[in-house]
Protein backbone atom coordinates (compact mmCIF):
# COMPACT_ATOMS: atom_id res chain seq x y z
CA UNK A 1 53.78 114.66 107.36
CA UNK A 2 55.73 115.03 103.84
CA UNK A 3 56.86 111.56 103.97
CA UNK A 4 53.15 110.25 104.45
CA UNK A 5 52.26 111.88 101.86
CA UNK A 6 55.01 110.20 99.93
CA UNK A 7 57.28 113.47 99.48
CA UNK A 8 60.79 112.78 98.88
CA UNK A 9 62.71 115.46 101.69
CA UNK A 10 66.23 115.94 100.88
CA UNK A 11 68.25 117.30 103.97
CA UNK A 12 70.51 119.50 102.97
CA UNK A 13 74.61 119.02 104.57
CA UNK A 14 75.51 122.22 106.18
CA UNK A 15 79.67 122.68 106.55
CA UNK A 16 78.99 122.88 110.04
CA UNK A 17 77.96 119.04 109.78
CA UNK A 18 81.35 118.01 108.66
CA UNK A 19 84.85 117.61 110.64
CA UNK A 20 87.58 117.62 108.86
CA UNK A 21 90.53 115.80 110.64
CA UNK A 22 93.81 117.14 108.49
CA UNK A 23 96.67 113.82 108.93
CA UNK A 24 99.41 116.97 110.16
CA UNK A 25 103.11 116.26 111.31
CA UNK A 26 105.16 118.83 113.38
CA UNK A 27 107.63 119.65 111.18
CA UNK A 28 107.24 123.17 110.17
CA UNK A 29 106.76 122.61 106.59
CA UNK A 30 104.35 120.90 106.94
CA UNK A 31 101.95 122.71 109.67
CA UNK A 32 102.45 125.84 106.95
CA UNK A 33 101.14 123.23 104.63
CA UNK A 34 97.84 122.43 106.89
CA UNK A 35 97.38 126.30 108.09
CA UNK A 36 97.20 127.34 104.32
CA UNK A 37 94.34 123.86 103.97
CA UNK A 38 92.54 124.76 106.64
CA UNK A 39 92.41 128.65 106.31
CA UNK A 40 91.07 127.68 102.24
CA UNK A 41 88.09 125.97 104.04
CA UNK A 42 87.66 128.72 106.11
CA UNK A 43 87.58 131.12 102.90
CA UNK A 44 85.26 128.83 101.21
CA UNK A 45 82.87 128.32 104.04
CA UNK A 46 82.42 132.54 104.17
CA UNK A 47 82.06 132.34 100.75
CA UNK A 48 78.74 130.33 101.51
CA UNK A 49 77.97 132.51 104.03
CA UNK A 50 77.70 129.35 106.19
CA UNK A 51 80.06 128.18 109.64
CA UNK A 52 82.44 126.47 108.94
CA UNK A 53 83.26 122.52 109.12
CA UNK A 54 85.18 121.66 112.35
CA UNK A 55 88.93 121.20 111.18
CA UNK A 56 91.39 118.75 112.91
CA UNK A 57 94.93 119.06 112.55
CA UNK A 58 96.18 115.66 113.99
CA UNK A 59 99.90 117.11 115.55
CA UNK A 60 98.29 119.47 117.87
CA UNK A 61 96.65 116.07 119.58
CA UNK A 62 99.50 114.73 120.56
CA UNK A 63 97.54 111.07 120.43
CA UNK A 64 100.53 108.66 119.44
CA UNK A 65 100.41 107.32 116.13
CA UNK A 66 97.65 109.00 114.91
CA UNK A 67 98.88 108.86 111.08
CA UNK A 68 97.56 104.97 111.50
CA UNK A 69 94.22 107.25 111.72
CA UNK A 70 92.83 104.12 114.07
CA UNK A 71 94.11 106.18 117.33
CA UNK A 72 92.34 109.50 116.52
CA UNK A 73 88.55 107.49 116.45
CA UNK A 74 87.90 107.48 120.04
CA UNK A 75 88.74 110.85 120.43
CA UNK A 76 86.63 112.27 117.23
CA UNK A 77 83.97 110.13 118.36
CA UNK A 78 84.00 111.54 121.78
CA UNK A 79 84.21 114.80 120.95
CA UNK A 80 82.22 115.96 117.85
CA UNK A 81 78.98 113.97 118.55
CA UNK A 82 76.78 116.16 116.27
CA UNK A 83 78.71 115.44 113.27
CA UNK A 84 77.36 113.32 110.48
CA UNK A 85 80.28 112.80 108.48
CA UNK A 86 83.94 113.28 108.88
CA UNK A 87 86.53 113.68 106.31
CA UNK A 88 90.40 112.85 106.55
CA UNK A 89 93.44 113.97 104.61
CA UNK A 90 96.31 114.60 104.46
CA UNK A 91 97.77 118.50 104.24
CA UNK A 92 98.83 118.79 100.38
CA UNK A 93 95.23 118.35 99.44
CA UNK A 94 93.01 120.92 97.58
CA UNK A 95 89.40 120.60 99.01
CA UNK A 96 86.39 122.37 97.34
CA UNK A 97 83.94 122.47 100.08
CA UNK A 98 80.47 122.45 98.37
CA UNK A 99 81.58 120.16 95.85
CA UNK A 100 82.53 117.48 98.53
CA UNK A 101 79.23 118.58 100.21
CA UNK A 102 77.55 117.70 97.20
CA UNK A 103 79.04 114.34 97.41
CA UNK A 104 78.45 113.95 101.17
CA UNK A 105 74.61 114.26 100.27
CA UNK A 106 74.50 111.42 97.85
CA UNK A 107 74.68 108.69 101.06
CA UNK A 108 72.58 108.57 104.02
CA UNK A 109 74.60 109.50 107.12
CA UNK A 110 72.88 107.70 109.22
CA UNK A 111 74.35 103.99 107.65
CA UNK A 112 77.80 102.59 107.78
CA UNK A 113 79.28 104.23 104.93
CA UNK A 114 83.02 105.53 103.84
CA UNK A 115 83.83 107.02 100.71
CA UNK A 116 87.12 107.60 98.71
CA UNK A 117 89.66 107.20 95.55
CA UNK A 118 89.45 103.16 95.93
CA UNK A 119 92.88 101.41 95.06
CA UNK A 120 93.67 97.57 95.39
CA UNK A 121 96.35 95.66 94.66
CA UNK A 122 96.90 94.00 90.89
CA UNK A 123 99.26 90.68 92.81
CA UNK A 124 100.17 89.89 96.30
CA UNK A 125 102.80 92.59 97.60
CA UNK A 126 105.48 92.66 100.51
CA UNK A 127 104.21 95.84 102.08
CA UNK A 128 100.49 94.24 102.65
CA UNK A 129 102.22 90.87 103.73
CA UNK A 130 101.57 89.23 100.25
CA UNK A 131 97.56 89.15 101.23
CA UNK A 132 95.36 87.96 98.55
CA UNK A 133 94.55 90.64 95.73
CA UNK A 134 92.35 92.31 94.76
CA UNK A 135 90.60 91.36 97.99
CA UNK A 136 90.63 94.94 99.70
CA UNK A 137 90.00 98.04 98.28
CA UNK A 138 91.51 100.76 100.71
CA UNK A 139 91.62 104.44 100.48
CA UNK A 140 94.40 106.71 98.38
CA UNK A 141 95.44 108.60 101.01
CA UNK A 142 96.14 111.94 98.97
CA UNK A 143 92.44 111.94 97.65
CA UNK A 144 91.05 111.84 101.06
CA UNK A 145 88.09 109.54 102.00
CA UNK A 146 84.77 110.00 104.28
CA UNK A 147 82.93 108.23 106.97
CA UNK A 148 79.81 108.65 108.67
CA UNK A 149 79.81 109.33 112.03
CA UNK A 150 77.33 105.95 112.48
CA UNK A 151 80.17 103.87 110.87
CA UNK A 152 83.47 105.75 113.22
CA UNK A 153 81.39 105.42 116.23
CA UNK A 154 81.09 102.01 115.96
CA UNK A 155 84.92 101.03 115.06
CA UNK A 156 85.53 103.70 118.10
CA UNK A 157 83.44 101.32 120.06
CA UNK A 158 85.62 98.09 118.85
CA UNK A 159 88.61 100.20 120.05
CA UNK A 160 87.25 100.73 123.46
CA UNK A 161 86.67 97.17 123.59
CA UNK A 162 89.96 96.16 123.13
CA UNK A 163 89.50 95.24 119.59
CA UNK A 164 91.32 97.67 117.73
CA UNK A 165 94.00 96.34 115.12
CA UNK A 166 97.15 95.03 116.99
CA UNK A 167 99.56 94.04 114.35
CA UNK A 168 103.19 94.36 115.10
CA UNK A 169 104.18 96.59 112.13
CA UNK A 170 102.43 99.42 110.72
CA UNK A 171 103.60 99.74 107.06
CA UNK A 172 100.29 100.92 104.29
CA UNK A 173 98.14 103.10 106.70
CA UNK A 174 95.55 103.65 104.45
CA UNK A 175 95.50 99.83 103.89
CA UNK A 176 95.82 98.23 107.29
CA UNK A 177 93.11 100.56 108.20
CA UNK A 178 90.80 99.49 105.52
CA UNK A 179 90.84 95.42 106.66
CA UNK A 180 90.33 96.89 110.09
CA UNK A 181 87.01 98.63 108.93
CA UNK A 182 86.37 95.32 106.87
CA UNK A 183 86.88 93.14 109.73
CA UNK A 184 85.16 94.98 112.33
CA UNK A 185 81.94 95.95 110.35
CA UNK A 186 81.80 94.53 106.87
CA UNK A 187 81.69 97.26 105.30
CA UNK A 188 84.28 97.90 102.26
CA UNK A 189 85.28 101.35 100.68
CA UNK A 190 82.45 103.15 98.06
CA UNK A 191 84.39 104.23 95.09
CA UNK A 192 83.41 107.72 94.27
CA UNK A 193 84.51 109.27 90.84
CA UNK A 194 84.60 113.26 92.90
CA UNK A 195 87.71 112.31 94.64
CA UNK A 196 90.59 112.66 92.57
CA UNK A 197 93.85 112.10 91.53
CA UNK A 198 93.87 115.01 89.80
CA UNK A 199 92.51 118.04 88.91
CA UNK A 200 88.97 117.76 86.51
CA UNK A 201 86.10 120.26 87.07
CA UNK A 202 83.83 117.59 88.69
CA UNK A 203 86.50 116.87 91.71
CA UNK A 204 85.39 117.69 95.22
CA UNK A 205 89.18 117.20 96.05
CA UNK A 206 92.46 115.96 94.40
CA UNK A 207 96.42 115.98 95.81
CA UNK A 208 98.55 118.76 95.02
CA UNK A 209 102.01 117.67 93.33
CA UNK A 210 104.94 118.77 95.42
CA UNK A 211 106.81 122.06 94.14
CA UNK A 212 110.11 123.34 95.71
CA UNK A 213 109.84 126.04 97.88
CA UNK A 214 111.83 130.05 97.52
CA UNK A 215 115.31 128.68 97.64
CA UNK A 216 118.38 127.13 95.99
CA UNK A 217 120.46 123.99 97.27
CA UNK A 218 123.48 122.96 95.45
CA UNK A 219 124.15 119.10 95.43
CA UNK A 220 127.19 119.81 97.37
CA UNK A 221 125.34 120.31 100.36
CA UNK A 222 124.33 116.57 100.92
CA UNK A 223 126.90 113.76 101.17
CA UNK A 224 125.29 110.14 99.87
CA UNK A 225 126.22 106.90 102.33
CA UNK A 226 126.15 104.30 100.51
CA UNK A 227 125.80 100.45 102.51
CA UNK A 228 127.23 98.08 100.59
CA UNK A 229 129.36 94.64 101.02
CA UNK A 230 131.90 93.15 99.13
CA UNK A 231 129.73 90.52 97.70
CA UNK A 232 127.39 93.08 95.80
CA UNK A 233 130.32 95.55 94.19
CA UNK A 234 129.25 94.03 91.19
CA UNK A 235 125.74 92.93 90.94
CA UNK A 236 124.68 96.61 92.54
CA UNK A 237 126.92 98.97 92.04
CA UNK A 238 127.27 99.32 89.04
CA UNK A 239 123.48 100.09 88.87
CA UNK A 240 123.78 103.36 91.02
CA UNK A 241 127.02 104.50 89.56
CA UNK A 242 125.00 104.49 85.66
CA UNK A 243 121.92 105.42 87.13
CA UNK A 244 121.54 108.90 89.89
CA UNK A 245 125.44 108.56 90.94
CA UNK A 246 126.53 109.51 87.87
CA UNK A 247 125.57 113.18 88.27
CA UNK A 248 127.70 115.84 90.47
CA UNK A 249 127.52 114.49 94.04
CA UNK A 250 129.77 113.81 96.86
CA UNK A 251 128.93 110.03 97.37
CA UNK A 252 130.81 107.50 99.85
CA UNK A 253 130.43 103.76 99.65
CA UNK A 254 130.93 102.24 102.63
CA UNK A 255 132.01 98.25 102.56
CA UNK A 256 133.27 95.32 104.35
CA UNK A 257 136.28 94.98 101.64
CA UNK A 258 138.32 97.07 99.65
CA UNK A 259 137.72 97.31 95.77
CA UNK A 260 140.72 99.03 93.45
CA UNK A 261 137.39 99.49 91.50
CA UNK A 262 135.73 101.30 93.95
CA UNK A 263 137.48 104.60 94.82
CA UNK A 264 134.90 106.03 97.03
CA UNK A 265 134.88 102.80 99.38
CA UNK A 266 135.60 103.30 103.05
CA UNK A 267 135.81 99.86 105.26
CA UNK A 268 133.76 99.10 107.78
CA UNK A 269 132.53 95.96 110.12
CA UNK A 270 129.84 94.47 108.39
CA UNK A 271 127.02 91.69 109.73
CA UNK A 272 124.47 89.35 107.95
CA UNK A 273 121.46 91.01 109.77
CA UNK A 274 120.80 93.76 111.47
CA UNK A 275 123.49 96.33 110.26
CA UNK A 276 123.10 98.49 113.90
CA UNK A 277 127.19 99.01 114.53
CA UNK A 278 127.69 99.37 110.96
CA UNK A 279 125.41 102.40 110.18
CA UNK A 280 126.87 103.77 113.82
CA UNK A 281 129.56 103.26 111.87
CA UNK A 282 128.61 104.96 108.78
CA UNK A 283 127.51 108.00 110.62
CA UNK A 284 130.48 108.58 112.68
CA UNK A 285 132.72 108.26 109.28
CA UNK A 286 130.40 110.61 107.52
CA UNK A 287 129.94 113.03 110.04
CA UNK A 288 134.01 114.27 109.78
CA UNK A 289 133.11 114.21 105.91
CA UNK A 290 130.43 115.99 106.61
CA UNK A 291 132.03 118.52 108.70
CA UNK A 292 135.07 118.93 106.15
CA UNK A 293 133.06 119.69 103.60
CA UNK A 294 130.90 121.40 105.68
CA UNK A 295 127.60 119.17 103.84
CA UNK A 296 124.31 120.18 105.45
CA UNK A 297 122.48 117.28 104.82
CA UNK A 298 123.37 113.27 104.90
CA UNK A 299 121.24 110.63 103.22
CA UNK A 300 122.26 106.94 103.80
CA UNK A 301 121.16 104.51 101.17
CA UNK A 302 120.88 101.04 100.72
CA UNK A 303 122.94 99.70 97.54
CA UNK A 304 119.72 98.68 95.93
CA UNK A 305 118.08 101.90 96.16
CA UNK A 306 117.41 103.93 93.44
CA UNK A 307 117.16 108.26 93.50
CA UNK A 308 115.88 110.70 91.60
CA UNK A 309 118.37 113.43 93.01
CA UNK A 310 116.19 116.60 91.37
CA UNK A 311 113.58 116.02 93.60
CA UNK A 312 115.14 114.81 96.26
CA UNK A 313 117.27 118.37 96.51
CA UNK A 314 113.98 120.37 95.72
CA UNK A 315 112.66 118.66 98.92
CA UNK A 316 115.23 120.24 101.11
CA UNK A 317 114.61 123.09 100.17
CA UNK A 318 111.59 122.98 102.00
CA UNK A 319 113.68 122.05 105.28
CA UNK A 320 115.92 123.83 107.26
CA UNK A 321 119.09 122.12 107.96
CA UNK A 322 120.06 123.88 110.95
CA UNK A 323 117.10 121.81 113.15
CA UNK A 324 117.16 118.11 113.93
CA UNK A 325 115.38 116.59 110.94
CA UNK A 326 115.11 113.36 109.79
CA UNK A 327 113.23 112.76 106.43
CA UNK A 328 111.96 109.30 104.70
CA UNK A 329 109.44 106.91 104.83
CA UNK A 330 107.33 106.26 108.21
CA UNK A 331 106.98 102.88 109.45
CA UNK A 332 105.70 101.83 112.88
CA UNK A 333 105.90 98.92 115.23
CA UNK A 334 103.19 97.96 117.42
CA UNK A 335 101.91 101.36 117.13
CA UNK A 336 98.95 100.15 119.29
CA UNK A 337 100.84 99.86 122.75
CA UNK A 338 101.09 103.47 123.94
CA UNK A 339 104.45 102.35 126.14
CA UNK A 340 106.40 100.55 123.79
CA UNK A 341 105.59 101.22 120.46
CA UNK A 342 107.39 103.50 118.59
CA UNK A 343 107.55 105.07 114.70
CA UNK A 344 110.79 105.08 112.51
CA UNK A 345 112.27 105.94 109.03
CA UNK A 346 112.64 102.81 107.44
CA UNK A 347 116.40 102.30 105.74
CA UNK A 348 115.80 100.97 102.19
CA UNK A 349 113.27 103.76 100.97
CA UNK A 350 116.54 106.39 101.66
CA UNK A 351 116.92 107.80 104.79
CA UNK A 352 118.23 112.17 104.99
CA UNK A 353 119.17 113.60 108.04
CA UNK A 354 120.53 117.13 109.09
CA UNK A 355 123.93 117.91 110.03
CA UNK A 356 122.62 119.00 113.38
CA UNK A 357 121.12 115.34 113.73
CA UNK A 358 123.79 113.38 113.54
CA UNK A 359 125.90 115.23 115.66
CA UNK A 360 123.29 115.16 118.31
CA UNK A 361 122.92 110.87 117.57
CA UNK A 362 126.65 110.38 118.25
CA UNK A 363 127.16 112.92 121.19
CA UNK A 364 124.11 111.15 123.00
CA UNK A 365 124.60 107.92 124.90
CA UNK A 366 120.52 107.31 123.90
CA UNK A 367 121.77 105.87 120.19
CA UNK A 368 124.19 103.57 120.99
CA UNK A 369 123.58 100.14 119.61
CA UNK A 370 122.37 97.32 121.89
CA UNK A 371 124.54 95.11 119.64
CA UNK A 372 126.17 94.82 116.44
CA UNK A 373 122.97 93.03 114.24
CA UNK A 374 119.79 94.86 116.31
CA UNK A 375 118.36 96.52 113.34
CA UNK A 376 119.73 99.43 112.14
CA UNK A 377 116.68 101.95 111.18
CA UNK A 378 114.56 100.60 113.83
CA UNK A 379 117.02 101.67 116.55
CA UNK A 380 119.06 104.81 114.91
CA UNK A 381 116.19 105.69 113.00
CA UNK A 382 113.54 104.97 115.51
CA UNK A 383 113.78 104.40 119.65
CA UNK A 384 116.86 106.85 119.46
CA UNK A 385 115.27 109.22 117.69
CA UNK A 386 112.28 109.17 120.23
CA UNK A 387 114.49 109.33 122.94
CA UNK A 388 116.12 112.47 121.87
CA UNK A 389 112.71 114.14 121.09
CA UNK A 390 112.38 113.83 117.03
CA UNK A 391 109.78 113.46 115.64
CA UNK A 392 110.85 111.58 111.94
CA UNK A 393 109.04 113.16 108.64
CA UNK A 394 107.41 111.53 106.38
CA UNK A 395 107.44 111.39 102.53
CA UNK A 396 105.21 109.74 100.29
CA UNK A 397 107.70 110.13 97.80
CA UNK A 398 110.21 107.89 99.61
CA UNK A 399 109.43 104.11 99.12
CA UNK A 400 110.62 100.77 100.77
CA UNK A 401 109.57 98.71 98.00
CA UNK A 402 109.66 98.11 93.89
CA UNK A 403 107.30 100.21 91.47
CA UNK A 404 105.49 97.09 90.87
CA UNK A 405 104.36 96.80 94.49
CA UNK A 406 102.32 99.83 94.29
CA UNK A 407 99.49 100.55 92.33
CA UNK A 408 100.31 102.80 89.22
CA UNK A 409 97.12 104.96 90.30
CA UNK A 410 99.42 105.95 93.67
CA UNK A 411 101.99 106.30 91.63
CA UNK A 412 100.98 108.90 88.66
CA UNK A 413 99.59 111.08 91.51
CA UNK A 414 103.04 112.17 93.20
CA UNK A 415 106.61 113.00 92.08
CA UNK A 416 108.72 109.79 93.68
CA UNK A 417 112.17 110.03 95.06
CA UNK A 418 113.47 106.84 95.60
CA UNK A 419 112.41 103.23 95.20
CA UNK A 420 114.14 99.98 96.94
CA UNK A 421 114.36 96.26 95.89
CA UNK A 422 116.61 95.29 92.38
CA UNK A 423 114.37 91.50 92.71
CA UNK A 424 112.99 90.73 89.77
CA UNK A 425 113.42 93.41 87.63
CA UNK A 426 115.57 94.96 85.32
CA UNK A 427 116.48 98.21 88.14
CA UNK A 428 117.67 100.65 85.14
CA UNK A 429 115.24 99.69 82.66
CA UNK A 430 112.01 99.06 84.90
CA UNK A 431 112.95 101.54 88.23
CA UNK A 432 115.14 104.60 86.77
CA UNK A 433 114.48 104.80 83.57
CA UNK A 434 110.61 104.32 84.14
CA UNK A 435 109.99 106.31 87.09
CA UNK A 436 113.23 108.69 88.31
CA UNK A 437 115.46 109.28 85.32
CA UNK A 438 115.10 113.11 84.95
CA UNK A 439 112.90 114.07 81.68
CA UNK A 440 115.60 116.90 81.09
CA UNK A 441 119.51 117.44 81.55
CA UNK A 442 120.06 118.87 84.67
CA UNK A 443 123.08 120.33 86.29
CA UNK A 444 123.96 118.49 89.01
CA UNK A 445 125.61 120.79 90.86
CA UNK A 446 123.43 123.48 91.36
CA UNK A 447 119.79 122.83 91.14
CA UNK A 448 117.29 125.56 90.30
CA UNK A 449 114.29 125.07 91.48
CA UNK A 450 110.81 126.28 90.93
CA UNK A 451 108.92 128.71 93.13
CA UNK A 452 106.31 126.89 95.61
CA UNK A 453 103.36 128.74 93.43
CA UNK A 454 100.78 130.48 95.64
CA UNK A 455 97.54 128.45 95.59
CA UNK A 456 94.78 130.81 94.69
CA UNK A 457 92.01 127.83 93.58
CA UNK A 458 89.31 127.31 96.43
């Protein structure tokens, strides 16, 4: 009756309206991390004296791969049919509930809409296979992005039908999700100003920037692994001995050839591809190391990877050492076959495991190599892992690939830890000194972290 009489009606988003789906991993870090989220909505939602949204968190699912966020449609679809709109983030987010509902009410739910922080890429980059730029505009995954229900129904509905994305690896979630949506519906990413990179008075959400948690490690807890081969002693090493080596740590370089220049080298086999036997290799050398100097914690490097070593041992501190943990960056392949597909820490973005873990890799006949060259962190770091029931961590602040192959707006909104690839730039001047060289001396030996602050802002 109000619309014939030409009367604009503006239907108001209740919380209830909403699900939330919070992008969780099993680690207990990081379910504190999405108990604390979720309880805040919870807070703010009394605070309205409304019900609450419906809130996800993705590891109690157990739906495999559901980081690729493609897996968890058919289930949100199936079971929240009342809901107009559905949110997804990731657990070190800061959500302000009726500012994002506030947003929510600028679109019409009922049309093919998502909403988010839009990035795109400045120049073709190796982790979206060099595709044309500026092309796709896909989500930043710390800000968080929105969908109708119309618009996840209907990529559901291309799952169902067999025509879900079936690439064979999973590298840029956020991303490869985004041509998926393109491709399936033609419909690209809204930019909205509301979702943040960081913190303004007008943002309905915005990441929060990792802090250490309530403890101390000392640098000579973790012994480095360096992989290296005789024919890079002195293109590479040189960079990471003037660059994050050059601080307090117990580091090992582990090579196909001896160097009188090299002190820390231990020999090994070494192969042109693949590298399986060698890191075996690596791990069963650095586990007596490890168990000399009784190290909690082993990362194994790449020579052409590049650490900021502050924040790497401010991370651990949020780990304990004493469970089998593996920390670094998540890749998948063929994510999409629920038999064979499997997740793993890729090698050159850094790669920590616990003490705990690599005993339990060696003592188990599950991680031995098929052969000398199958590759090294999709075996070690992947199917074995699987086999022996661990679940690998993720960290956005690990990365496979150069600074330049990311935009700067991902960049500026976390604290990185590592980055990989010396090719085509200056590694010191354009990597460390530009993104990882610490602002401030720092003793190396003991790092003093600060308290994980508790989060009092709704």
């Amino acid at each position: 009756m109000l619309e014939q009489l030409g009367l604009i009606v503006k239907l108001f988003l209740e919380p209830y309206d909403v699900v939330i789906v919070i992008l969780s991993q099993k680690e207990h870090y990081h379910t504190d991390l999405a108990v604390y989220l979720r309880d805040r909505i919870y807070d703010q939602a009394d605070a309205l004296r409304k019900e609450s949204p419906r809130i996800v968190l993705s590891h109690q699912l157990n739906i495999k791969g559901s980081w690729t966020i493609t897996p968890l449609l058919p289930y949100l679809s199936n079971n929240f049919p009342t809901a107009k709109w559905f949110f997804f983030c990731m657990e070190n987010i800061v959500i302000r509930l009726k500012k994002l509902l506030d947003v929510f009410e600028k679109f019409n739910a009922s049309e093919n809409i998502w909403i988010g922080n839009a990035l795109f890429d400045q120049h073709p980059t190796i982790i979206h296979h060099f595709a044309r730029s500026k092309i796709y505009r896909y989500p930043h995954i710390v800000t968080g992005f929105g969908m109708t229900s119309k618009l996840l129904k209907s990529l559901s509905q291309q799952i169902s039908d067999s025509k879900g994305p079936k690439m064979d690896f999973s590298i840029d979630a956020p991303y490869e999700f985004a041509r998926f949506v393109l491709k399936s519906t033609n419909v690209e990413l809204t930019h909205v100003s509301e979702i943040c990179i960081a913190s303004v008075s007008h943002c309905a959400t915005y990441p929060r920037f990792f802090d250490s948690c309530n403890s101390f490690i000392s640098s000579r807890n973790v012994y480095f692994a360096v992989k290296t081969c005789a024919k890079h002693h002195v293109d590479r090493i040189p960079v990471i001995k003037n660059s994050w080596a050059k601080y307090k740590i117990h580091i090992g370089y582990f090579s196909d050839a001896a160097d009188k220049n090299l002190r820390e080298a231990y020999i090994v086999p070494n192969t042109t591809e693949g590298h399986c036997a060698k890191t075996y290799d690596i791990l069963q050398r650095a586990n007596i190391i490890m168990k000399k100097f009784k190290h909690d914690w082993l990362v194994i490097s790449d020579d052409d990877t590049l650490f900021n070593i502050a924040r790497l041992l401010h991370l651990l501190t949020c780990y304990n050492p004493k469970r089998l943990i593996a920390i670094g960056e998540r890749y998948g392949f063929r994510m999409w076959d629920r038999h064979y597909g499997y997740e793993y820490l890729t090698g050159g973005a850094g790669i920590v495991l616990s003490a705990p873990l690599v005993r339990e890799m060696l003592r188990s006949d599950v991680c031995n190599c098929p052969s000398a060259t199958t590759p090294d962190d999709m075996y070690l770091f992947g199917l074995c892992l699987s086999r022996l029931g661990v679940q690998p961590v993720h960290s956005l602040m690990f990365h496979q690939a150069r600074p330049v192959d990311y935009p700067v707006a991902y960049l500026v909104s976390q604290k990185p830890i590592s980055f990989h690839k010396f090719w085509m730039v200056d590694p010191l001047k354009d990597i460390y000194d530009k993104w990882l060289a610490p602002k401030h001396k720092i003793v190396s030996n003991r790092i003093k972290p600060t308290y994980l602050a508790k989060h009092t802002e709704l």
